[in-house]
Every structure is written in structure tokens, then in C-alpha cells.
Protein backbone atom coordinates (compact mmCIF):
# COMPACT_ATOMS: atom_id res chain seq x y z
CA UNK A 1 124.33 19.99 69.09
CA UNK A 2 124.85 16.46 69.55
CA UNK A 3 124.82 13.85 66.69
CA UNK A 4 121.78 12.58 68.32
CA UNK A 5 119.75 15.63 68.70
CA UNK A 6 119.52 15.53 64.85
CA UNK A 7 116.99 13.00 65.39
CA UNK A 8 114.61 12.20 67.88
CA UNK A 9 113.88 9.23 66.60
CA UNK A 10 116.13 6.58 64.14
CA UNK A 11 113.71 3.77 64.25
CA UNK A 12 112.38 4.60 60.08
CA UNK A 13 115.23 6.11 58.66
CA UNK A 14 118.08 4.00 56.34
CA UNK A 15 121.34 4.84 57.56
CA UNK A 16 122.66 6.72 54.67
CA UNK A 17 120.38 9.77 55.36
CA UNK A 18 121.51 9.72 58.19
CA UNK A 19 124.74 9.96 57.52
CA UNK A 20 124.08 12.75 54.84
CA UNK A 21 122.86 14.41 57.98
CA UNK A 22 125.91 14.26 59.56
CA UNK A 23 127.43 15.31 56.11
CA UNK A 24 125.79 18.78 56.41
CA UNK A 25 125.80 18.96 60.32
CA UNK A 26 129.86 19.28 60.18
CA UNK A 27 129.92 21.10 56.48
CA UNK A 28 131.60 17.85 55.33
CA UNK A 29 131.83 18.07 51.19
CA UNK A 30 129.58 15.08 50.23
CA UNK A 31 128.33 13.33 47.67
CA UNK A 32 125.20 10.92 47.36
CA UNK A 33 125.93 8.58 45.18
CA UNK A 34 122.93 6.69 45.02
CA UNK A 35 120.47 5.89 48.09
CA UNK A 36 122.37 3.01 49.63
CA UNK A 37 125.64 5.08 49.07
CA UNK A 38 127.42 8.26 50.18
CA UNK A 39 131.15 9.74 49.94
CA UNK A 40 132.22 12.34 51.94
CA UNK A 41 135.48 14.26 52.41
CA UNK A 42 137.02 14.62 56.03
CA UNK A 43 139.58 16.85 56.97
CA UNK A 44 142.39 15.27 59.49
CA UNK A 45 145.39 17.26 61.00
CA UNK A 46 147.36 15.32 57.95
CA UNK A 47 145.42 15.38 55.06
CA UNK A 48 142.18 14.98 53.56
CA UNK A 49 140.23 11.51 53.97
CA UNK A 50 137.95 10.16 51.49
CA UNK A 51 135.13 8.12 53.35
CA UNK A 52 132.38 5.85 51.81
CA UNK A 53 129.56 4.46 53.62
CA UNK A 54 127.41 1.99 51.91
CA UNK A 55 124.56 -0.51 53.03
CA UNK A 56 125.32 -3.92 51.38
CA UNK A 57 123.16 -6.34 50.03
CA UNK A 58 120.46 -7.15 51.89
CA UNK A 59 120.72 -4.17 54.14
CA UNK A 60 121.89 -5.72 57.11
CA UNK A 61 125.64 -4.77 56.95
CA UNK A 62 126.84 -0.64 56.97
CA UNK A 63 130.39 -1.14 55.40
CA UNK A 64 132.99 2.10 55.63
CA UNK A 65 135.66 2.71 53.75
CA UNK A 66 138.16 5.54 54.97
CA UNK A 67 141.21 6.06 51.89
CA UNK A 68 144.09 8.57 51.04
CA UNK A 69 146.27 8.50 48.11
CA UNK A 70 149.82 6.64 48.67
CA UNK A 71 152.04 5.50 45.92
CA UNK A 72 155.07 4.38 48.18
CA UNK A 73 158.19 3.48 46.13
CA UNK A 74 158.22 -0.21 44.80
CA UNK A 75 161.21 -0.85 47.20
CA UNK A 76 159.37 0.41 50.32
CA UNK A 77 156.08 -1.89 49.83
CA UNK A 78 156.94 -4.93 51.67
CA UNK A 79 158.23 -2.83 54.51
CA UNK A 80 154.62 -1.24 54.06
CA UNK A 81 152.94 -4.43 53.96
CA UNK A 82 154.88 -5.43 57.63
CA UNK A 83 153.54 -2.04 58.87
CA UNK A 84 149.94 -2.85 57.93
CA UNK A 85 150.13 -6.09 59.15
CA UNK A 86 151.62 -4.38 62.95
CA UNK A 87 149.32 -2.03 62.79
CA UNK A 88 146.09 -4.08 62.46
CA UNK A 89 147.58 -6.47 65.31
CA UNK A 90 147.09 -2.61 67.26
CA UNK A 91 143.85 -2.73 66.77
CA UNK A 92 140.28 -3.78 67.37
CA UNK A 93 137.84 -2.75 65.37
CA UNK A 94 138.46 -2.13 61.44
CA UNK A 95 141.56 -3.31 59.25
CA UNK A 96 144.06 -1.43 57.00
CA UNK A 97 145.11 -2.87 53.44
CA UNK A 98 146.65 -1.03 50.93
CA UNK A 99 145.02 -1.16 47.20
CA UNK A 100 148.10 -1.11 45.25
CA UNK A 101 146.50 -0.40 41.73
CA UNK A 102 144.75 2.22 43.11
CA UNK A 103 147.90 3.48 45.24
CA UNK A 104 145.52 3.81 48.00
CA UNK A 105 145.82 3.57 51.59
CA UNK A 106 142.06 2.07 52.75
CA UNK A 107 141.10 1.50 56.06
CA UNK A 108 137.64 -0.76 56.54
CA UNK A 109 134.86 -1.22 58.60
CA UNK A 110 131.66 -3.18 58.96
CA UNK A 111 129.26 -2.58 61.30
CA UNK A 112 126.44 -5.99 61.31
CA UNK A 113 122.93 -4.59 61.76
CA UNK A 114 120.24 -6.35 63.49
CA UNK A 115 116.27 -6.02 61.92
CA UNK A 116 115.21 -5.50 65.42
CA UNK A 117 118.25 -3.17 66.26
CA UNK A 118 119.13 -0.39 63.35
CA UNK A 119 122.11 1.85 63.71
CA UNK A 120 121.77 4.98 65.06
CA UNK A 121 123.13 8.09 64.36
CA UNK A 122 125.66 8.42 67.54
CA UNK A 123 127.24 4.88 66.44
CA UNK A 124 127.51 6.23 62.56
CA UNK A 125 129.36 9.25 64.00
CA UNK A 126 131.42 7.31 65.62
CA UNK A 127 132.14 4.64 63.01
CA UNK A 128 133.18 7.55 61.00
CA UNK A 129 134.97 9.78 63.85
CA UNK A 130 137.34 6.13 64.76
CA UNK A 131 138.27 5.34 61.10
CA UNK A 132 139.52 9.40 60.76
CA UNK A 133 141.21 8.54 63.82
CA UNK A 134 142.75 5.27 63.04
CA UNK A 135 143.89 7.25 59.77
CA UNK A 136 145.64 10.47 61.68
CA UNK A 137 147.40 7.23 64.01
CA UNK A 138 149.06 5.55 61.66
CA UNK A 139 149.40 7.95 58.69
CA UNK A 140 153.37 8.89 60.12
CA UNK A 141 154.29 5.68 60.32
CA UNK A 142 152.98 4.73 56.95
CA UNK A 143 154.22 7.92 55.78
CA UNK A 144 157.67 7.14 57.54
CA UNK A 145 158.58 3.55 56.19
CA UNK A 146 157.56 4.44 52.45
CA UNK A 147 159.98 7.69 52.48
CA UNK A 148 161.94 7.91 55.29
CA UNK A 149 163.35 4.09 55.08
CA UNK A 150 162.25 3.68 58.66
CA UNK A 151 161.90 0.23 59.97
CA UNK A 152 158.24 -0.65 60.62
CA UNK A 153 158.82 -1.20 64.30
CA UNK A 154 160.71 1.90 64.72
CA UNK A 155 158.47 4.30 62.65
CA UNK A 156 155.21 2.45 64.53
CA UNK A 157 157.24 3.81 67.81
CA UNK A 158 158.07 7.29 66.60
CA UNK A 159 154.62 7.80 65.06
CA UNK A 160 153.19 6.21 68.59
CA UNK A 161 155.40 7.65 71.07
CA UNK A 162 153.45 9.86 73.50
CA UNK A 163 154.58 13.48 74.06
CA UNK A 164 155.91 13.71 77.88
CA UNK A 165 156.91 17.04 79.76
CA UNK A 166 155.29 20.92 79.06
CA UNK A 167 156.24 23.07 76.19
């Protein structure tokens, strides 16, 4: 079943049940944290995500918040910092910063919403599906330059680099 065959219609409901629908529609853990704000737990090929939707003031911006723990060595963090930056020149939509006192790797996303316009639950699935994505991408390379000593252009390659041939 499709995201949007949860729903026939999207028009009068706030966008946090609807991703609490989506929640329990792919037996995500979740928790509702209050009624403009849900946490969920996603599982990538790498690790586990933490994601946080919330409607901000106002309820006319639907911000996410994908994060996994990091706690790269003190030497490594500029090197980390030069990733991030190459990284977010890789992509469009969303931004990766690292929250240092929380040793957390966070990747963000805010979708505007329009009165006349309100989300619907195909673009909150996929708001959620491309930050787990963007995650899985650039989790090696991270991953790489913090313990490996990598160079952020070469562990952005190796992490990059598409497979070519047959097993």
C-alpha cells in the first residue's frame, strides 16, 4: 500500500498525524512527543537513525531532523568539518552539521508550507525516505575521515565510487 492510500484525503489533517501514520505503516518505533512533534527510529543498512519532525511556529514550516551518534577524535574534526562542508556542496535539498556537544551527526530539512497548499503524505514520506538516504550516502565517508585518517576528498570518492562489473 502506497503512502498515499493511507489517506484519501490530506486537506484537514496536521502533518504530524500523518506522519505517525507512516510511523505505524512501516513498524517504525515512534514516539509523540507532543502534537506538533514526533521522533521516530529508522533503520538504514548502517545503523539506526533518529528522525524528528516538528511543525514550527506558526505552522507554516515542517522542519526534519535526521541524527546518529558520532564522537570523532578531536584531531579528526576539522577534517570532518571539510567533509561536511563537500558534502553539502553534493547536494540540493537539506544540509549536514555536526552538533559537537551532542557528538551528533544531524542532517536538516525544511519543507515551507503554503495555507492554500498543505503537505501531503507522499512528500512527508519522502522528506523522510531522502534524509535516511542522504544519511546511508555519506555515513562511510564521515565514518572514514574520523577513523580511518582518510582525506575528505578521497573518503567522499571511496564512499561515492559506484560498483562496476558482476559479482
Amino acid at each position: 500500500m502506497s503512502a498515499a492510500e493511507l489517506y484519501l484525503s490530506t486537506d484537514s489533517l496536521h502533518p504530524i498525524d500523518m506522519v505517525e501514520s507512516l510511523a505505524e505503516h512501516h513498524a517504525w518505533d515512534f514516539d509523540r512527543m507532543n502534537e506538533d512533534q514526533i521522533a521516530m527510529a529508522v533503520e538504514g543498512q548502517w545503523r539506526t537513525y533518529s528522525v524528528t519532525l516538528a511543525l514550527g511556529p506558526g505552522e507554516n514550516l515542517l522542519r526534519l531532523v535526521c541524527t546518529f551518534e558520532m564522537d570523532p577524535p578531536e584531531a579528526a574534526r576539522a577534517a570532518l568539518y571539510e567533509t561536511i562542508s563537500r558534502a553539502n556542496d553534493m547536494v540540493w535539498s537539506g544540509a549536514f552539521s555536526f552538533w559537537e556537544s551532542q557528538s551528533l551527526m544531524v542532517w536538516r530539512y525544511g519543507l515551507i508550507l503554503a495555507e492554500d497548499q498543505p503537505a501531503g503524505i507522499d512528500q512527508i514520506e519522502h522528506m523522510i525516505r531522502a534524509a535516511i538516504m542522504a544519511a546511508e550516502r555519506f555515513y562511510p565517508a564521515f565514518q572514514l575521515v574520523a577513523w580511518a585518517e582518510h582525506s575528505p576528498a578521497a573518503a567522499l570518492d571511496m564512499a561515492l565510487a559506484e560498483a562496476v562489473g558482476r559479482a
